[in-house]
N, C-alpha and C. Protein backbone atom coordinates (compact mmCIF):
# COMPACT_ATOMS: atom_id res chain seq x y z
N UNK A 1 -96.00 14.90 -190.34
CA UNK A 1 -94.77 15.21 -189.63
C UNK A 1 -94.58 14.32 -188.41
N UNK A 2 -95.91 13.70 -187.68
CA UNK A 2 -95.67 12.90 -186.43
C UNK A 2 -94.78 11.44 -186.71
N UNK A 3 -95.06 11.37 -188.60
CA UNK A 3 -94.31 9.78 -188.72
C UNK A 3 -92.75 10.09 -188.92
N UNK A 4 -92.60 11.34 -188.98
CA UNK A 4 -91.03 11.46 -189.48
C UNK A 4 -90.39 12.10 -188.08
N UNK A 5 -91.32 12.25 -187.03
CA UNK A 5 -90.45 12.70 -185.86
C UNK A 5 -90.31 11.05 -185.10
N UNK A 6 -91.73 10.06 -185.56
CA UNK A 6 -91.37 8.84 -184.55
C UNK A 6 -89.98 8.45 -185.28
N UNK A 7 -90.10 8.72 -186.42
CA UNK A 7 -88.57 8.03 -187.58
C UNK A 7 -87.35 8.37 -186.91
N UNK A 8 -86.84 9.62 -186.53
CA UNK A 8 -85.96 10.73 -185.97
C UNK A 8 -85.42 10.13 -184.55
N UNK A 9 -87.08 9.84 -184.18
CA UNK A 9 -87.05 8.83 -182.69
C UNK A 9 -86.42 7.91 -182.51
N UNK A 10 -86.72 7.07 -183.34
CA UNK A 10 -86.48 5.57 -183.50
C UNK A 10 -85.01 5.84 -183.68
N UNK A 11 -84.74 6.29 -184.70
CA UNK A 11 -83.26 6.71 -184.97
C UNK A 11 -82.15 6.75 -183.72
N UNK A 12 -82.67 7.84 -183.32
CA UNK A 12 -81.94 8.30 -181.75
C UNK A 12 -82.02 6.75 -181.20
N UNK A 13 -83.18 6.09 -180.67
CA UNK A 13 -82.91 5.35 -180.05
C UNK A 13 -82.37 4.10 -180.50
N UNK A 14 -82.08 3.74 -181.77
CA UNK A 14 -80.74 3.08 -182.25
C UNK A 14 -79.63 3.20 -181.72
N UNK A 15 -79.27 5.07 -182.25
CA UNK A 15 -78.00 5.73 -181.17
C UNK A 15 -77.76 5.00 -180.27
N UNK A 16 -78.58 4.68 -179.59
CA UNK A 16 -78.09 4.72 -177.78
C UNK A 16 -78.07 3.48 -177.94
N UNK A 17 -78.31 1.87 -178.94
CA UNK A 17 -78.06 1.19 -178.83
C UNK A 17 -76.97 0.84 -179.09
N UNK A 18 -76.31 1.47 -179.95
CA UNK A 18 -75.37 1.45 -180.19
C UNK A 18 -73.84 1.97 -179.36
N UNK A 19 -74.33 2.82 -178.76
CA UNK A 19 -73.63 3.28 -177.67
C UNK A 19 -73.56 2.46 -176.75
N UNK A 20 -74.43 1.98 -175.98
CA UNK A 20 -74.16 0.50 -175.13
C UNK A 20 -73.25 -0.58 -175.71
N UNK A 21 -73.55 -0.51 -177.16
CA UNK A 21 -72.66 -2.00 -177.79
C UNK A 21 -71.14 -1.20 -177.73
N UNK A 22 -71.31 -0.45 -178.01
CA UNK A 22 -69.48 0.62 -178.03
C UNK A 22 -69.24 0.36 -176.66
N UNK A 23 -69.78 0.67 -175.82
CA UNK A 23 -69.08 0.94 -174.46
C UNK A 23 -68.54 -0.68 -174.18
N UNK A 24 -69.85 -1.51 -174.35
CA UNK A 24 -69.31 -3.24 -173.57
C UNK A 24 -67.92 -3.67 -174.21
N UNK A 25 -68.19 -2.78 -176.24
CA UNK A 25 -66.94 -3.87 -176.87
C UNK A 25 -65.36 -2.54 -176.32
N UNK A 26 -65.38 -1.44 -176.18
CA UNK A 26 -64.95 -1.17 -175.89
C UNK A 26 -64.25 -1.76 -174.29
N UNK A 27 -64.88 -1.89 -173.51
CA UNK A 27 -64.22 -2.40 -172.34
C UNK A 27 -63.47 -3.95 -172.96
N UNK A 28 -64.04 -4.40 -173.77
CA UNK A 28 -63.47 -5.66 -173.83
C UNK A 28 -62.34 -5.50 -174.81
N UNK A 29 -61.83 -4.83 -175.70
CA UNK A 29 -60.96 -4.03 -176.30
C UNK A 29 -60.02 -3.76 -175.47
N UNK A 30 -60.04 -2.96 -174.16
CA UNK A 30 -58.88 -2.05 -173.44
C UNK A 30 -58.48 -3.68 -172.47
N UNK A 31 -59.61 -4.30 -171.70
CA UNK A 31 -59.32 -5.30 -171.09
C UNK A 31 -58.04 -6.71 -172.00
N UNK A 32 -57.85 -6.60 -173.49
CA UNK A 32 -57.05 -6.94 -174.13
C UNK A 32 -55.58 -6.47 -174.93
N UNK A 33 -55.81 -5.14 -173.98
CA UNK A 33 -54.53 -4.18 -174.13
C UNK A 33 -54.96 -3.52 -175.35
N UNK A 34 -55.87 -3.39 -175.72
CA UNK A 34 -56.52 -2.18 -176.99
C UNK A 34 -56.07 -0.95 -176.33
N UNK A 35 -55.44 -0.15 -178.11
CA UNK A 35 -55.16 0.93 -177.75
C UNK A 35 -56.20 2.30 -178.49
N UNK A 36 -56.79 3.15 -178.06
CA UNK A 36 -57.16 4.42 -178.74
C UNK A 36 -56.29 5.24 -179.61
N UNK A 37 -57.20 5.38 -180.58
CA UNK A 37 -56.36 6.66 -181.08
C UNK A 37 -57.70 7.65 -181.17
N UNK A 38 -57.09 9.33 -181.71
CA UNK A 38 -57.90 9.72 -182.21
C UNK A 38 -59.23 10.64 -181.26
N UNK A 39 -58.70 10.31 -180.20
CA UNK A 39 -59.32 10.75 -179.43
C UNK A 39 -60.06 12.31 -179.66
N UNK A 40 -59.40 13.35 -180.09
CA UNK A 40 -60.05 14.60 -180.67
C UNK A 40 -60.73 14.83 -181.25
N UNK A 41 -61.12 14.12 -182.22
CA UNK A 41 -61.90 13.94 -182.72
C UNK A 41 -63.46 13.18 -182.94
N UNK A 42 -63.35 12.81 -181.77
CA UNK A 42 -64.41 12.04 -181.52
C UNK A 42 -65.45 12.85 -181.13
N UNK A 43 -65.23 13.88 -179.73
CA UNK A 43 -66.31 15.03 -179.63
C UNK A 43 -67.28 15.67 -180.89
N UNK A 44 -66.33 16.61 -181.88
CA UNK A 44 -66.92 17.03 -182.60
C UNK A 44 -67.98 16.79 -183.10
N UNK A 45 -67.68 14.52 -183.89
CA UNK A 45 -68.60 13.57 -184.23
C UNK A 45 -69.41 13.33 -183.72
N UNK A 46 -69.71 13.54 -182.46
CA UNK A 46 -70.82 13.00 -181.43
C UNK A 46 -71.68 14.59 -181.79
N UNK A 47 -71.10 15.26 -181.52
CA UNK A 47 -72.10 16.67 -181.89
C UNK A 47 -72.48 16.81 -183.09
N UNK A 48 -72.08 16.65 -184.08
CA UNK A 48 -72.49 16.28 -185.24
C UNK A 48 -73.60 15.23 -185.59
N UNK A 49 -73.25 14.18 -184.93
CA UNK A 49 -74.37 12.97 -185.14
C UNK A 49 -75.84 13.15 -184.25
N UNK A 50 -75.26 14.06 -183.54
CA UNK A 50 -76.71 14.52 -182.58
C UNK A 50 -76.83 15.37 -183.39
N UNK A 51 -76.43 16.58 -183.93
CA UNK A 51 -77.34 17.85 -184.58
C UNK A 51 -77.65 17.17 -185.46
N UNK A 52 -77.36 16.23 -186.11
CA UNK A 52 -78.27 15.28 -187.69
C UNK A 52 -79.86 15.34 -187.28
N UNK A 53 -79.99 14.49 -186.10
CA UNK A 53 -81.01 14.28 -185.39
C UNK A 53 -81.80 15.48 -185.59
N UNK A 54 -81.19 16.46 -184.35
CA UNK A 54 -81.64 17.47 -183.86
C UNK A 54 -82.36 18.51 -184.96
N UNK A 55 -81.49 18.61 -186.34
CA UNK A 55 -81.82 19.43 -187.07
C UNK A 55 -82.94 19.34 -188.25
N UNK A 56 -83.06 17.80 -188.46
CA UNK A 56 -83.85 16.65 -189.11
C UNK A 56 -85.35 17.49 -188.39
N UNK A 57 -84.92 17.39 -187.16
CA UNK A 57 -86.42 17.66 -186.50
C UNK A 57 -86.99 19.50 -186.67
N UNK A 58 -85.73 20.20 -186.32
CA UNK A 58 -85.93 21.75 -186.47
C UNK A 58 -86.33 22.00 -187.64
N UNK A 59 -85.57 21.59 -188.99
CA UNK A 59 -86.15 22.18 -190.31
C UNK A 59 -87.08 21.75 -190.47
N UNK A 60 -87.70 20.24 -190.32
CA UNK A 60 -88.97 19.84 -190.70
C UNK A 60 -90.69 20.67 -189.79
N UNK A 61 -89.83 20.96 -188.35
CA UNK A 61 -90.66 21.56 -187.60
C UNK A 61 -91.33 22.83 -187.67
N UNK A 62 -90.14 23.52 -188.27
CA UNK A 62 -89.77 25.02 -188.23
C UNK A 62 -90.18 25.41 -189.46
N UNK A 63 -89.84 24.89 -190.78
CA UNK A 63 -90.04 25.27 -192.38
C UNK A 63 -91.16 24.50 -192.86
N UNK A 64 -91.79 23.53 -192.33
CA UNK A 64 -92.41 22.68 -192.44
C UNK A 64 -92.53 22.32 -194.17
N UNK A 65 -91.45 21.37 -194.72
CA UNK A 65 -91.30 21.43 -196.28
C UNK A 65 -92.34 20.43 -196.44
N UNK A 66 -92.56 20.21 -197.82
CA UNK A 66 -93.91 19.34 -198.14
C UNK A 66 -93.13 17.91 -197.93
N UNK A 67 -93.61 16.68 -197.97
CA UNK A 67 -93.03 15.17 -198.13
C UNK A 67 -93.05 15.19 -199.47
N UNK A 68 -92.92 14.77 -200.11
CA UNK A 68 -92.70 14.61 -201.66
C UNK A 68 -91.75 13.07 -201.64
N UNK A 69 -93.10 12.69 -201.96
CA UNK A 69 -93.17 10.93 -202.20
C UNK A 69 -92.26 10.38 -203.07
N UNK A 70 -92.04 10.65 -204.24
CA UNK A 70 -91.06 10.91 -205.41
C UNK A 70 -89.63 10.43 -204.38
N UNK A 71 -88.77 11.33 -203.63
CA UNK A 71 -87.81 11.31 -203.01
C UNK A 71 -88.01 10.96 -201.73
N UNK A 72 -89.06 11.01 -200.67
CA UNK A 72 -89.25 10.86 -199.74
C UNK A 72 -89.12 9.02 -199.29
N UNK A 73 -90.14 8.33 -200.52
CA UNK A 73 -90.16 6.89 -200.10
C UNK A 73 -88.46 6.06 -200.48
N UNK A 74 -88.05 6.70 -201.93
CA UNK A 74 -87.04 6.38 -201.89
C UNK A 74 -85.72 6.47 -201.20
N UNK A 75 -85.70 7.89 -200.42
CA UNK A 75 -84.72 8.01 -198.98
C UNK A 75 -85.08 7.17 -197.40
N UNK A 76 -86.00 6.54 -197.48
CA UNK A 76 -86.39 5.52 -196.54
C UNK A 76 -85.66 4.49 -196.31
N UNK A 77 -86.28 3.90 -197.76
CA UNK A 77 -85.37 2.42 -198.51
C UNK A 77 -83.81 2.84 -198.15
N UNK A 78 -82.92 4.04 -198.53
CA UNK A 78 -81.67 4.06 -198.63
C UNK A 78 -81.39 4.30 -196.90
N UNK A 79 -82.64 4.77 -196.43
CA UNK A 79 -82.14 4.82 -194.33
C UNK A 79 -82.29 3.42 -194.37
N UNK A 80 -82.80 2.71 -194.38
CA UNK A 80 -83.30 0.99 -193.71
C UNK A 80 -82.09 0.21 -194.41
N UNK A 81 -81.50 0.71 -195.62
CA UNK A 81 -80.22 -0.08 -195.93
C UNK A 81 -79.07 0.06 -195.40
N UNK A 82 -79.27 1.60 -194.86
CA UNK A 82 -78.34 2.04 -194.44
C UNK A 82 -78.02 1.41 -192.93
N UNK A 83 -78.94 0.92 -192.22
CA UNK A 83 -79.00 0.64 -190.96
C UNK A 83 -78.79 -0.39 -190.70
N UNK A 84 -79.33 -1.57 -191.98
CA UNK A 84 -78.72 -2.62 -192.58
C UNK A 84 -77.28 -3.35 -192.28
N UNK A 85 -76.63 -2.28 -192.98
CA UNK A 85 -75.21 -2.18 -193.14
C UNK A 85 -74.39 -1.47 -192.06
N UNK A 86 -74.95 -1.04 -191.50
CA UNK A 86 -74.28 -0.49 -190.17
C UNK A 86 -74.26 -2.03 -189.48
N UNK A 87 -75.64 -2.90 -188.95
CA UNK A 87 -75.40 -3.69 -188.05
C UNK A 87 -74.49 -4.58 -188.56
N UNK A 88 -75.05 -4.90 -189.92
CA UNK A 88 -74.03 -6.26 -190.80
C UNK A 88 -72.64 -6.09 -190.45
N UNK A 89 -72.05 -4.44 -190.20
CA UNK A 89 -70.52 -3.98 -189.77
C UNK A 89 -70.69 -4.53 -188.15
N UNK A 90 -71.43 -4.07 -187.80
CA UNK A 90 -70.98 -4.31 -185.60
C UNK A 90 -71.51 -6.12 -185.57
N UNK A 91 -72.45 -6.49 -186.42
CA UNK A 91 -72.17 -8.30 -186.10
C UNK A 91 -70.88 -8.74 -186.89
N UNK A 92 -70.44 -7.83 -187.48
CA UNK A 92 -69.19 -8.89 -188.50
C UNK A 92 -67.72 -8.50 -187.48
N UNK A 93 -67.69 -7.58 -187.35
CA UNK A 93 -66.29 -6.88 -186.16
C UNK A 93 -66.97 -7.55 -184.75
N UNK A 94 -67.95 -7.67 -184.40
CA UNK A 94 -68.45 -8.34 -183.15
C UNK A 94 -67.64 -7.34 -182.06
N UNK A 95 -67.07 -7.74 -180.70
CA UNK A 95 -66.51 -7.59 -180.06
C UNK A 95 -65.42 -6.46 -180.18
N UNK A 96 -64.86 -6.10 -181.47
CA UNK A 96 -64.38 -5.64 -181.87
C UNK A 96 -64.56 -4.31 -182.65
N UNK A 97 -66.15 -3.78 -182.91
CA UNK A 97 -66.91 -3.02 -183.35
C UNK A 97 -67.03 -2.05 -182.16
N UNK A 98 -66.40 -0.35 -182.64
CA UNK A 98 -66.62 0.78 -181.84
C UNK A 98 -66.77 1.91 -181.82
N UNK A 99 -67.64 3.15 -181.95
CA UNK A 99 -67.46 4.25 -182.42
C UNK A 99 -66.30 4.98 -182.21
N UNK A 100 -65.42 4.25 -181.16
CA UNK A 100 -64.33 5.08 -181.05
C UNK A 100 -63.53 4.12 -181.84
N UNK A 101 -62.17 4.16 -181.94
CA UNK A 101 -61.11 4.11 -182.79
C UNK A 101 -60.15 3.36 -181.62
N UNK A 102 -60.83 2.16 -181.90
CA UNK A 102 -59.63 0.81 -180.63
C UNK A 102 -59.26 0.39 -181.34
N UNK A 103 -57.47 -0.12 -181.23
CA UNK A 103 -57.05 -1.46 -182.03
C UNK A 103 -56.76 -2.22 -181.04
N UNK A 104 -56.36 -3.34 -180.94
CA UNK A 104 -56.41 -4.27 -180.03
C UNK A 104 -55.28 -5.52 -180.84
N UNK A 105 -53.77 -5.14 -179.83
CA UNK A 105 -52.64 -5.70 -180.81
C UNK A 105 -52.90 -6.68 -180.53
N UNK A 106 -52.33 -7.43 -181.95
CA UNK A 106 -52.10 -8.79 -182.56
C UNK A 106 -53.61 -9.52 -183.25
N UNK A 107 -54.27 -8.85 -183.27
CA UNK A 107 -55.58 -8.89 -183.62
C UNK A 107 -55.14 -9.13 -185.29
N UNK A 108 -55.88 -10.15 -186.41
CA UNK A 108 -55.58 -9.83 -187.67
C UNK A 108 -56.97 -8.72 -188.28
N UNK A 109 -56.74 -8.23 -189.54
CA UNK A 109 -57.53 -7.18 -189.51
C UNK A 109 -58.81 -8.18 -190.27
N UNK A 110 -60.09 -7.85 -189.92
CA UNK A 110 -61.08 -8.52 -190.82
C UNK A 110 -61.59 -8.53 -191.96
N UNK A 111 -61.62 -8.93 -192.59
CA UNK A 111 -61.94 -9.64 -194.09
C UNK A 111 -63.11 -10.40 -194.74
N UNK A 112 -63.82 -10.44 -193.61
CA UNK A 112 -65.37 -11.17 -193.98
C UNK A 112 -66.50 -10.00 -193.84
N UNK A 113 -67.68 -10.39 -194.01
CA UNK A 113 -68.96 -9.61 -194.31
C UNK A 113 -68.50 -8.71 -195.26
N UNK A 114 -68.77 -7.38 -194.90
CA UNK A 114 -68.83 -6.39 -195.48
C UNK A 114 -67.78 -5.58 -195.61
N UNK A 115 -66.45 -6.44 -195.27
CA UNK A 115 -64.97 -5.93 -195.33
C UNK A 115 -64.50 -6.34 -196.10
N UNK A 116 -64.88 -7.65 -197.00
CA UNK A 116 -64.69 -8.39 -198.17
C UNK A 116 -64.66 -7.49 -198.99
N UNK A 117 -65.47 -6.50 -199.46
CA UNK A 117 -65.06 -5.88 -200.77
C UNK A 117 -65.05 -4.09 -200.42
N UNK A 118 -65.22 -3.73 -199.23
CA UNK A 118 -64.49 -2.07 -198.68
C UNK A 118 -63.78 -1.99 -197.55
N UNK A 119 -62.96 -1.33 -197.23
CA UNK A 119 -62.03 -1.36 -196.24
C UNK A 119 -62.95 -0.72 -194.90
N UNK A 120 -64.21 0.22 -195.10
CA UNK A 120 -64.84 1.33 -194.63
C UNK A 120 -66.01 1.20 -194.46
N UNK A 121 -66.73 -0.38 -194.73
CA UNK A 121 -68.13 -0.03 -195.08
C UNK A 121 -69.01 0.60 -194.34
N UNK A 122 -68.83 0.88 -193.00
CA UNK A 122 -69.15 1.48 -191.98
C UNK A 122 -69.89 3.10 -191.91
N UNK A 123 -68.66 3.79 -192.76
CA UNK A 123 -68.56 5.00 -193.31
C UNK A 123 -69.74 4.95 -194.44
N UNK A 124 -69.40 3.98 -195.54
CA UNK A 124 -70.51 4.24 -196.40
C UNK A 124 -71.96 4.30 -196.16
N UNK A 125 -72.45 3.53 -194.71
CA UNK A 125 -74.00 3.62 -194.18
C UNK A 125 -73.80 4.84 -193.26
N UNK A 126 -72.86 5.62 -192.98
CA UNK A 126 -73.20 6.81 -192.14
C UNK A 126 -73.21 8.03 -193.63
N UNK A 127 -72.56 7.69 -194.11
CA UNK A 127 -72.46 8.88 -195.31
C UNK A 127 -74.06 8.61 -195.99
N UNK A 128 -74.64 7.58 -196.43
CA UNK A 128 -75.74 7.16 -197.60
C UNK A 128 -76.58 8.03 -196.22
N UNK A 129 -77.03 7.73 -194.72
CA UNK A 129 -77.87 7.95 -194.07
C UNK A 129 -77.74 9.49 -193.55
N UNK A 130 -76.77 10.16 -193.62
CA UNK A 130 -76.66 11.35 -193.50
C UNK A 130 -77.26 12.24 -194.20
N UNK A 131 -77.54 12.09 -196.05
CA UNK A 131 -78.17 12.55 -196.67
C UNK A 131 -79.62 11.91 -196.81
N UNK A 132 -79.83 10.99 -196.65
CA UNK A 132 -81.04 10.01 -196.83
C UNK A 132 -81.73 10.81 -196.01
N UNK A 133 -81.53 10.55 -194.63
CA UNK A 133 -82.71 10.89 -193.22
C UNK A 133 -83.13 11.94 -193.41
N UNK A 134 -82.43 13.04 -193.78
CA UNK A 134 -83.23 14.44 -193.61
C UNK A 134 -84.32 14.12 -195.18
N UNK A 135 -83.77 13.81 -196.19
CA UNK A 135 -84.43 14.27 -197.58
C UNK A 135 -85.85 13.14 -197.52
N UNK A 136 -85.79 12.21 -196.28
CA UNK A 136 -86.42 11.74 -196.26
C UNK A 136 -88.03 12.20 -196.32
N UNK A 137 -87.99 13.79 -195.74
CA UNK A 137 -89.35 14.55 -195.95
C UNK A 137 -88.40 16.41 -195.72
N UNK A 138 -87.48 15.91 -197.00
CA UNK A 138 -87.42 17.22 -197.50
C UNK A 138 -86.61 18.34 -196.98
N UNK A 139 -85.59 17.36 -196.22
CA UNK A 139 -84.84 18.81 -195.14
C UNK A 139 -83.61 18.91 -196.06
N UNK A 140 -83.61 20.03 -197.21
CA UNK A 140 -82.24 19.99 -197.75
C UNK A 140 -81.11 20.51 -197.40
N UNK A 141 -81.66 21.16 -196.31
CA UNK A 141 -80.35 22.31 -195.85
C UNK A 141 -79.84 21.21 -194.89
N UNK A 142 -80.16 20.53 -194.05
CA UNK A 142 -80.00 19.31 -192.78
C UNK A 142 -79.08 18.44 -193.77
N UNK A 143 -79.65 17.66 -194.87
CA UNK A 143 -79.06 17.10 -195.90
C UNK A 143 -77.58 17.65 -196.44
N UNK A 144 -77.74 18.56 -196.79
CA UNK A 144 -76.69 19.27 -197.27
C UNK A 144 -75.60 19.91 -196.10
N UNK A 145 -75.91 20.82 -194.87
CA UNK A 145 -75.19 21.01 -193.88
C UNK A 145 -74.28 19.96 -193.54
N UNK A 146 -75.18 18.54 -193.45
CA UNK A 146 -74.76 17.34 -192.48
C UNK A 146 -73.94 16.63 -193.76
N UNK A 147 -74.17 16.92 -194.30
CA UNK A 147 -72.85 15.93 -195.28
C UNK A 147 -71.60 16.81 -195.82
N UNK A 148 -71.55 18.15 -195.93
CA UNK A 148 -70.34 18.77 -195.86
C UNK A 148 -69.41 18.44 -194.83
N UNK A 149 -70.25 18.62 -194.02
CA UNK A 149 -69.61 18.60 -192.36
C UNK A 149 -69.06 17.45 -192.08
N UNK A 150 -69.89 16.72 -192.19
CA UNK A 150 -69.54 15.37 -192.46
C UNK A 150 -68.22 14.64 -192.79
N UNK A 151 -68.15 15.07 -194.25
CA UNK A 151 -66.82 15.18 -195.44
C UNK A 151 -65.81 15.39 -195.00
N UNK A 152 -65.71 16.84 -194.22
CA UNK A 152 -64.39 17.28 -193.42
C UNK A 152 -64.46 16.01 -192.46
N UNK A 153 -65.60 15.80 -191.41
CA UNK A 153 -64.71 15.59 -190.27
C UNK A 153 -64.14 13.64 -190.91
N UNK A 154 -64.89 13.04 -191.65
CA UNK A 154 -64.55 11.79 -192.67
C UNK A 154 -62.74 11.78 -193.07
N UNK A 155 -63.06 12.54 -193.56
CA UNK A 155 -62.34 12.74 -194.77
C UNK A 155 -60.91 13.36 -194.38
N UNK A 156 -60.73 14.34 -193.81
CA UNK A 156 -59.93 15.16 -192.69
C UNK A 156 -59.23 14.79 -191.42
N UNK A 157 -60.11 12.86 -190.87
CA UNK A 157 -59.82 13.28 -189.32
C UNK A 157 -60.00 11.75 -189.10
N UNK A 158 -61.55 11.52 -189.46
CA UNK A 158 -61.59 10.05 -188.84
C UNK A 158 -61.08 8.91 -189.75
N UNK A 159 -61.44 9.09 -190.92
CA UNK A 159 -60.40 8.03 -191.72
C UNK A 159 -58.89 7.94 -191.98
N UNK A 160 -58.30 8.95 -191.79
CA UNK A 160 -56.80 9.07 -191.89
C UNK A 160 -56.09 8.52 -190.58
N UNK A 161 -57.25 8.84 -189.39
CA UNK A 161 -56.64 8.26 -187.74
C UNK A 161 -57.10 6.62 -187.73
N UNK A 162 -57.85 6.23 -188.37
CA UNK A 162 -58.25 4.54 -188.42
C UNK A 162 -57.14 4.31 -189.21
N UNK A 163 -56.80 4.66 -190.49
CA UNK A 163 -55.88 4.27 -191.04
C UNK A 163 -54.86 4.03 -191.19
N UNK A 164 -54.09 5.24 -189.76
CA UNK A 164 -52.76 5.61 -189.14
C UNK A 164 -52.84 3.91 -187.82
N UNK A 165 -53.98 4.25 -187.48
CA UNK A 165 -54.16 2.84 -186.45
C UNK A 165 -54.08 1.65 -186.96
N UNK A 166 -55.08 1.12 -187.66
CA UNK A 166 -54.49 0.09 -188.58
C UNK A 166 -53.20 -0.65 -188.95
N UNK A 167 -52.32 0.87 -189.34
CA UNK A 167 -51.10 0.56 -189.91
C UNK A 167 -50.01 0.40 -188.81
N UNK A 168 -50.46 0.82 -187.76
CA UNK A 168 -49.53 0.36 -186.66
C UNK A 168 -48.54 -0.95 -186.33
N UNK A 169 -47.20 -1.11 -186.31
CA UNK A 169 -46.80 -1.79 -185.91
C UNK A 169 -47.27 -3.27 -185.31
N UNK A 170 -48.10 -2.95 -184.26
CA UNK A 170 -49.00 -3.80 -184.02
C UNK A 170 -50.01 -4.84 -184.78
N UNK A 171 -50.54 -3.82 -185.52
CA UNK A 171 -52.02 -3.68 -186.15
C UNK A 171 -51.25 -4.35 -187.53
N UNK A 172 -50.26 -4.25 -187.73
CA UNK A 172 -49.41 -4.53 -189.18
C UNK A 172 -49.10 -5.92 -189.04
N UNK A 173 -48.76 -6.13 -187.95
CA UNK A 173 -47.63 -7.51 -187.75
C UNK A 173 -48.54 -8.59 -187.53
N UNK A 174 -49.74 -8.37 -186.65
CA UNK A 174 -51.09 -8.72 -186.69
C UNK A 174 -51.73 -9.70 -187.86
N UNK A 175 -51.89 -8.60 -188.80
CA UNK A 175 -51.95 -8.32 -190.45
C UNK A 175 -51.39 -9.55 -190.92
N UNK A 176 -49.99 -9.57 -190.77
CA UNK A 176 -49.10 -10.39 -191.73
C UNK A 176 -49.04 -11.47 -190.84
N UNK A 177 -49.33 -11.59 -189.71
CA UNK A 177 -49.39 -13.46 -189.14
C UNK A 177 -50.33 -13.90 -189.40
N UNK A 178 -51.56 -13.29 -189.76
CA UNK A 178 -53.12 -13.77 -190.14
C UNK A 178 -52.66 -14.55 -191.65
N UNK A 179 -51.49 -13.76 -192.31
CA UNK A 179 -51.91 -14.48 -193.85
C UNK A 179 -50.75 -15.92 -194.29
């Protein structure tokens, strides 16, 4: 259990790297007349992405389930890809990469790395790692809680407000001088 709490660890302290890279590209976003959307939704997500953590650690602590190697080594591989593909998203958006929801008019929308063939790939390494991390040693309820929850707030809130942003006037006209 001590290697899957340093894992949990390590994790978190990704988080917060990532949070530094949000905040700098964020300032450099608003400093270019970037606008937010979406703002309500952002709380919830932050509590959410911390209880992932948080709960990763309680069920494994608390129920103490067996590791089971079978699923355990293979949910590793799918966290380390997953983390993969998260950075491959914040080096390919660069400057432009934020947990919050900036557009930044006249900007064209990007099309290289990992935008080449999904509009979202971003989403797909938080969704693969949401279920991965916990099953990583067996937390199915963490697994399962955190990706319902997940779904709604995805599915419900944060992709429909990127998408509403995107399509903005701005974000559109942007779009069509790039091509």
């Amino acid at each position: 259990m001590i290697w899957y709490t340093v894992l949990i660890l390590a994790t978190g302290a990704e988080r917060i790297a990532e949070l530094v890279v949000s905040a700098r590209n964020a300032r450099w976003s608003f400093a270019r007349g970037g606008v937010e959307y979406g703002r309500g939704h952002f709380p919830p997500m932050v509590a959410l992405h911390s209880g992932l953590l948080l709960a990763c650690l309680a069920e494994v602590w608390l129920l103490d389930p067996p590791f089971l190697p079978w699923l355990g080594w293979p949910m590793l591989v799918l966290v380390l890809a997953s983390q993969s593909l998260r950075w491959w998203c914040i080096a390919t958006l660069g400057p432009r990469w934020n947990t919050r929801v900036i557009v930044v008019p006249g900007l064209p929308l990007v099309e290289r790395g990992p935008y080449r063939w999904l509009r979202h790939p971003n989403y797909v390494a938080v969704v693969v790692e949401g279920f991965a991390l916990p099953l990583v040693h067996t937390a199915w309820i963490t697994a399962l809680a955190f990706t319902v929850l997940n779904a709604v707030l995805l599915l419900g809130f944060r992709l429909p407000c990127e998408n509403r942003a995107l399509a903005t006037p701005a974000a559109a006209s942007a779009s069509s001088a790039s091509a």
